[in-house]
Protein backbone atom coordinates (compact mmCIF):
# COMPACT_ATOMS: atom_id res chain seq x y z
CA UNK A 1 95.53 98.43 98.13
CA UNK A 2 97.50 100.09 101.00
CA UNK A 3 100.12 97.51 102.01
CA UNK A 4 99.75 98.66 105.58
CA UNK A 5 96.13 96.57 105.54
CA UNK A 6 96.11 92.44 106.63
CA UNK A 7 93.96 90.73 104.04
CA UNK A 8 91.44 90.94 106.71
CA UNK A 9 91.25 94.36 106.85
CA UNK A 10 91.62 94.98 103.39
CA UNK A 11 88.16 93.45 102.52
CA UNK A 12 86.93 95.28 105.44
CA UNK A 13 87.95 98.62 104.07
CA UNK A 14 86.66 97.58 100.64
CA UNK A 15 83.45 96.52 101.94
CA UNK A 16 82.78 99.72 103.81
CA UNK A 17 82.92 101.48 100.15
CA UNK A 18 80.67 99.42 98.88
CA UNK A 19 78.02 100.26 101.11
CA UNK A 20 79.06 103.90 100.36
CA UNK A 21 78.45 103.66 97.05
CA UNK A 22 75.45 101.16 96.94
CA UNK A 23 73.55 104.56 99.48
CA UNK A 24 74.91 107.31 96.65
CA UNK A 25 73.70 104.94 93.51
CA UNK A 26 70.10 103.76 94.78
CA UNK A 27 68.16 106.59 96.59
CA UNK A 28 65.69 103.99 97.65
CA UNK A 29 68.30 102.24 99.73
CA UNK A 30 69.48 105.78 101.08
CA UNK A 31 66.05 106.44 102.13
CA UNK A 32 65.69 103.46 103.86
CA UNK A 33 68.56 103.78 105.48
CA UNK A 34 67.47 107.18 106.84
CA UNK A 35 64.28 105.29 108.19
CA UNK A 36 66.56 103.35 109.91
CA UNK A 37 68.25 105.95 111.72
CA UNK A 38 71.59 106.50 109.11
CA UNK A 39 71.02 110.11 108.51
CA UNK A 40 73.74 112.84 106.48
CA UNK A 41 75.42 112.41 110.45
CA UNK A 42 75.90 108.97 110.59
CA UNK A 43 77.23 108.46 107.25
CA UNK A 44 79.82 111.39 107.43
CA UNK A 45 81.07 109.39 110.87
CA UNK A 46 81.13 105.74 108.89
CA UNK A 47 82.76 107.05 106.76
CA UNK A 48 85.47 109.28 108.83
CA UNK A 49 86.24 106.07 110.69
CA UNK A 50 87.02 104.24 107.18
CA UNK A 51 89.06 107.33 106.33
CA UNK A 52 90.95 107.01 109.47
CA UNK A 53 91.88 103.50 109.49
CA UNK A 54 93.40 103.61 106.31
CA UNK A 55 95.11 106.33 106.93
CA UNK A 56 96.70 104.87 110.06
CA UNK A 57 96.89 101.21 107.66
CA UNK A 58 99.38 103.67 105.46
CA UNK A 59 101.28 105.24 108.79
CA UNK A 60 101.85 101.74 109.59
CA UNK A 61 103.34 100.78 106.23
CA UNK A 62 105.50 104.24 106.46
CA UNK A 63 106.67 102.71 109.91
CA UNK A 64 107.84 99.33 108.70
CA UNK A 65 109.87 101.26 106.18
CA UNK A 66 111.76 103.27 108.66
CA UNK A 67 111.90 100.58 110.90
CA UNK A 68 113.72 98.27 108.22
CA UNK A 69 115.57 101.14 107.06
CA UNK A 70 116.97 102.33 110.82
CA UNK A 71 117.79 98.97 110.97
CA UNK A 72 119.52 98.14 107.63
CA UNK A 73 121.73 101.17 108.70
CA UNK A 74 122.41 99.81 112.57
CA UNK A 75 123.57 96.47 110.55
CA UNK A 76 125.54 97.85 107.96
CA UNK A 77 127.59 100.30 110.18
CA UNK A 78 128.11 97.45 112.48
CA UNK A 79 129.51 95.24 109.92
CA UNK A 80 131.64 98.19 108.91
CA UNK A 81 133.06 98.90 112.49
CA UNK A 82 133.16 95.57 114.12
CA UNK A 83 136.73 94.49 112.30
CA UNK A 84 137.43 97.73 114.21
CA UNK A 85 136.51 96.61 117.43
CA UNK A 86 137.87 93.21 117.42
CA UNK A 87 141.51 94.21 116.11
CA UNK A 88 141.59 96.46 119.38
CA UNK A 89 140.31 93.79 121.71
CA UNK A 90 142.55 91.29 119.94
CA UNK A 91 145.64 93.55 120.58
CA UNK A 92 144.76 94.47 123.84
CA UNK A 93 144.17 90.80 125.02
CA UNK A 94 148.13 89.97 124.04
CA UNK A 95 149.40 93.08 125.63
CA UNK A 96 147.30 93.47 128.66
CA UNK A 97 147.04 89.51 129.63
CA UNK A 98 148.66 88.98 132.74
CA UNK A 99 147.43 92.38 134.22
CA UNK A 100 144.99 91.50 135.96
CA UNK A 101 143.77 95.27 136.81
CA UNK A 102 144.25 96.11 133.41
CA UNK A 103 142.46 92.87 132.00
CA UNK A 104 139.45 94.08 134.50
CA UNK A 105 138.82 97.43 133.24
CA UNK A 106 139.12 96.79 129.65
CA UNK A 107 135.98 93.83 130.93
CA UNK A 108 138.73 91.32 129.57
CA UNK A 109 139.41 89.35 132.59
CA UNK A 110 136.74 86.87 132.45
CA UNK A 111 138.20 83.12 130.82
CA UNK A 112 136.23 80.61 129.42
CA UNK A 113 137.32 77.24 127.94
CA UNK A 114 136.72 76.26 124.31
CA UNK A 115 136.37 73.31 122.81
CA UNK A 116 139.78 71.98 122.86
CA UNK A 117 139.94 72.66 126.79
CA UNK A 118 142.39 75.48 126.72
CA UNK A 119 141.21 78.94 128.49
CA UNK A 120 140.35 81.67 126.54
CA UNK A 121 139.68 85.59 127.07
CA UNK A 122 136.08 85.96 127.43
CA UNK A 123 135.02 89.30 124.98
CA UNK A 124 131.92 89.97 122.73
CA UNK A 125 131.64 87.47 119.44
CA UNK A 126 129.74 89.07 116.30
CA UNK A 127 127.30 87.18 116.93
CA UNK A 128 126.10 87.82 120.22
CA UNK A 129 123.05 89.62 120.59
CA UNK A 130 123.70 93.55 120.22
CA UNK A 131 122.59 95.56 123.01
CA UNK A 132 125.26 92.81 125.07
CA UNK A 133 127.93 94.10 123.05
CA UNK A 134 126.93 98.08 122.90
CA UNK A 135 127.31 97.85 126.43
CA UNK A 136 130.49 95.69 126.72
CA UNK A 137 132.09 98.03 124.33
CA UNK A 138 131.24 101.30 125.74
CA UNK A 139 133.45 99.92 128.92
CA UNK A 140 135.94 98.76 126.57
CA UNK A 141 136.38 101.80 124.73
CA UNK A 142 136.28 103.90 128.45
CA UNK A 143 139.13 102.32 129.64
CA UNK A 144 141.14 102.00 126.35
CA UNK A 145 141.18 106.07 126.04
CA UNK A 146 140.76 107.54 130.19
CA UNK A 147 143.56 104.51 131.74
CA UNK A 148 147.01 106.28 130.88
CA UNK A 149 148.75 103.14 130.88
CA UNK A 150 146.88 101.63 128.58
CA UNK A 151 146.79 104.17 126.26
CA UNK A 152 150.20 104.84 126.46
CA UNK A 153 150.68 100.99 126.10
CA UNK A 154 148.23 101.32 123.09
CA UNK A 155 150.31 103.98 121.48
CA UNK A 156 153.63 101.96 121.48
CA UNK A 157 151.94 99.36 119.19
CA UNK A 158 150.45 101.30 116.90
CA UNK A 159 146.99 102.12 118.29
CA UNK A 160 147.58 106.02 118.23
CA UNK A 161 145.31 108.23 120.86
CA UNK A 162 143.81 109.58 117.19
CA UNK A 163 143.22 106.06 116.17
CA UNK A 164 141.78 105.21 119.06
CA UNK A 165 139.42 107.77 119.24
CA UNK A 166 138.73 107.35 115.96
CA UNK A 167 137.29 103.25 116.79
CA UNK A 168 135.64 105.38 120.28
CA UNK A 169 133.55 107.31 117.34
CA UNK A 170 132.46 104.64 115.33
CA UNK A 171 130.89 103.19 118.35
CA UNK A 172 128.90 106.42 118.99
CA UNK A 173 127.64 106.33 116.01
CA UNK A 174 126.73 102.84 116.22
CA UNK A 175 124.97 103.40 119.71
CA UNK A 176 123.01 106.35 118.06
CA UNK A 177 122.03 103.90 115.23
CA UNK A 178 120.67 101.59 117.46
CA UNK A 179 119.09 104.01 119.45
CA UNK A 180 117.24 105.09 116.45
CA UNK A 181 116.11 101.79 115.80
CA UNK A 182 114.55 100.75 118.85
CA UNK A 183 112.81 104.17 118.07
CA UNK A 184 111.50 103.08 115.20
CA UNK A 185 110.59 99.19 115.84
CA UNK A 186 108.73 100.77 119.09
CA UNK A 187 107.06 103.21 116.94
CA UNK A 188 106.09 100.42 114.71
CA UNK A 189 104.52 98.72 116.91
CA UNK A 190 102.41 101.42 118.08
CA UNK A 191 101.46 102.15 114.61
CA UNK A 192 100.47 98.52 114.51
CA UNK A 193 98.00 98.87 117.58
CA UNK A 194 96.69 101.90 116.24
CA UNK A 195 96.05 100.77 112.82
CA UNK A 196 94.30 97.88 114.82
CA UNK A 197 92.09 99.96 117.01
CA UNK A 198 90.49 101.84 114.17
CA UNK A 199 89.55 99.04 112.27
CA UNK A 200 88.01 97.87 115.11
CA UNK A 201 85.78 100.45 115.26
CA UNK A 202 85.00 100.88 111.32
CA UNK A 203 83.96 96.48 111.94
CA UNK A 204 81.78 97.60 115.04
CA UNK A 205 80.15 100.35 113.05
CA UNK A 206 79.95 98.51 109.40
CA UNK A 207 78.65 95.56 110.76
CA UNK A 208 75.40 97.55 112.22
CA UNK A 209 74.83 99.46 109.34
CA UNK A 210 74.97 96.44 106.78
CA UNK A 211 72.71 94.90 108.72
CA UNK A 212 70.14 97.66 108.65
CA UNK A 213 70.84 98.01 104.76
CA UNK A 214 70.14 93.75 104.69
CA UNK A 215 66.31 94.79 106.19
CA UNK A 216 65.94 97.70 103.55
CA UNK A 217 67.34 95.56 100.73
CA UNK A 218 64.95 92.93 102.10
CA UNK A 219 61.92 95.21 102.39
CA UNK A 220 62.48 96.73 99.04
CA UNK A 221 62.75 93.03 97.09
CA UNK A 222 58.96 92.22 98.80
CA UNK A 223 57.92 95.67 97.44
CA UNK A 224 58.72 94.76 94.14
CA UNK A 225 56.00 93.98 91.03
CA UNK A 226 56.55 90.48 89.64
CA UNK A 227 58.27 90.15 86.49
CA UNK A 228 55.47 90.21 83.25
CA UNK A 229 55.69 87.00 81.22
CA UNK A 230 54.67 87.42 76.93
CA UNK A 231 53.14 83.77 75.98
CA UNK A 232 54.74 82.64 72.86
C-alpha cells in the first residue's frame, strides 16, 4: 500500500474497493444498489474520489521525499561550510577586537560571559537554530568583503579577497539550500492537507453508500429459500 496513506486511511481506501468489487461480482447487489439511487453516475464519482485520494496519498509520499532530501542537502552543505565560517569569525574576533566600529559591523560587538565569568565575543554557535545564523552571517560576510579596512586587514593574514569570496559563496549556496527547503517542508504540508481533504470526502461518500448496500445485503438474505435438509 501507498506509504503516503495513515493506517486509517489505508483501510479506508481498501474498503472502498471492496464495495467496488462486491457491485461488479453480484449483479443482485448492483441492482439493488441502483434501486437505491447508485446508478453508472454515482459509482464513476465514488470511485473518482477513491482515485483521487490516493493519488494525492502518493503526492504526499513524493513530498516527504523531497522534503527530507532538500533537507539532507541544507545539512550536509552546512556541515561542509560551517568550519568555513567559524575560522573567519575566529580570525576576525582577534584582529578586529578593540575596534569597536569594526567589531559592530562584522555583528561581533556584542559580549557575553561564560561559565568561568570571563567575557566573550558573542557570534553564532553550530548549534543555534539556522535561520538565526543565515541571517547573522549574511551581515558578517557584507562587511568582511564591502569595509576596505577590513578586507585589507583580512588580506594581510591570509584571508585573500578570492578566499573570502570564496566562504561569501558557500553561504549563497547555503541560503538557496535552505530556501529550497522551507519550499519543500511548506509544500509538504500542503500535500498533507490535501491528501486529508480527499479522504474526507471518499469517508463522507463510502459511508452512505455502504450503508445502502447493508439494506440490499439485508433485503436479499430475507429473500432467500431456506437451506433443504436430506434425513439420514
Amino acid at each position: 500500500m501507498n506509504s503516503g496513506l495513515t493506517q486509517k486511511q489505508q483501510i479506508l481506501y481498501q474498503e472502498a474497493q471492496d464495495l467496488f468489487d462486491q457491485i461488479r461480482s453480484k449483479p443482485w447487489l448492483a441492482e439493488g444498489m441502483r434501486d437505491q439511487g447508485y446508478d453508472d453516475n454515482a459509482w464513476t464519482h465514488g470511485k473518482t474520489l477513491a482515485s483521487t485520494a490516493f493519488n494525492l496519498a502518493r503526492a504526499r509520499a513524493d513530498a516527504t521525499a523531497t522534503q527530507l532530501g532538500a533537507t539532507d542537502a541544507f545539512k550536509a552543505l552546512f556541515d561542509d561550510s560551517w568550519p568555513h565560517f567559524q575560522l573567519l569569525m575566529q580570525t576576525c574576533t582577534t584582529l578586529c577586537q578593540g575596534n569597536a566600529e569594526w567589531m559592530d559591523l562584522l555583528g561581533l560587538h556584542e559580549a557575553r560571559l561564560n561559565g568561568n565569568g570571563t567575557s566573550q565575543i558573542g557570534k553564532p554557535q553550530k548549534n543555534d537554530a539556522f535561520a538565526g545564523k543565515l541571517i547573522w552571517l549574511d551581515r558578517f560576510y557584507n562587511a568582511t568583503q564591502n569595509h576596505p579596512e577590513i578586507a585589507a586587514l583580512l588580506a594581510e593574514n591570509n584571508f585573500s579577497p578570492e578566499r573570502v569570496a570564496n566562504d561569501a559563496a558557500r553561504l549563497v549556496a547555503l541560503n538557496e539550500a535552505n530556501r529550497r527547503q522551507d519550499e519543500a517542508i511548506a509544500a509538504k504540508k500542503q500535500a498533507v492537507k490535501d491528501r486529508n481533504a480527499a479522504f474526507r470526502q471518499l469517508r463522507i461518500w463510502l459511508r452512505r453508500a455502504q450503508r445502502h448496500a447493508a439494506v440490499v445485503k439485508k433485503k436479499h438474505a430475507k429473500n432467500q429459500p431456506a437451506p433443504v435438509t436430506v434425513p439420514i
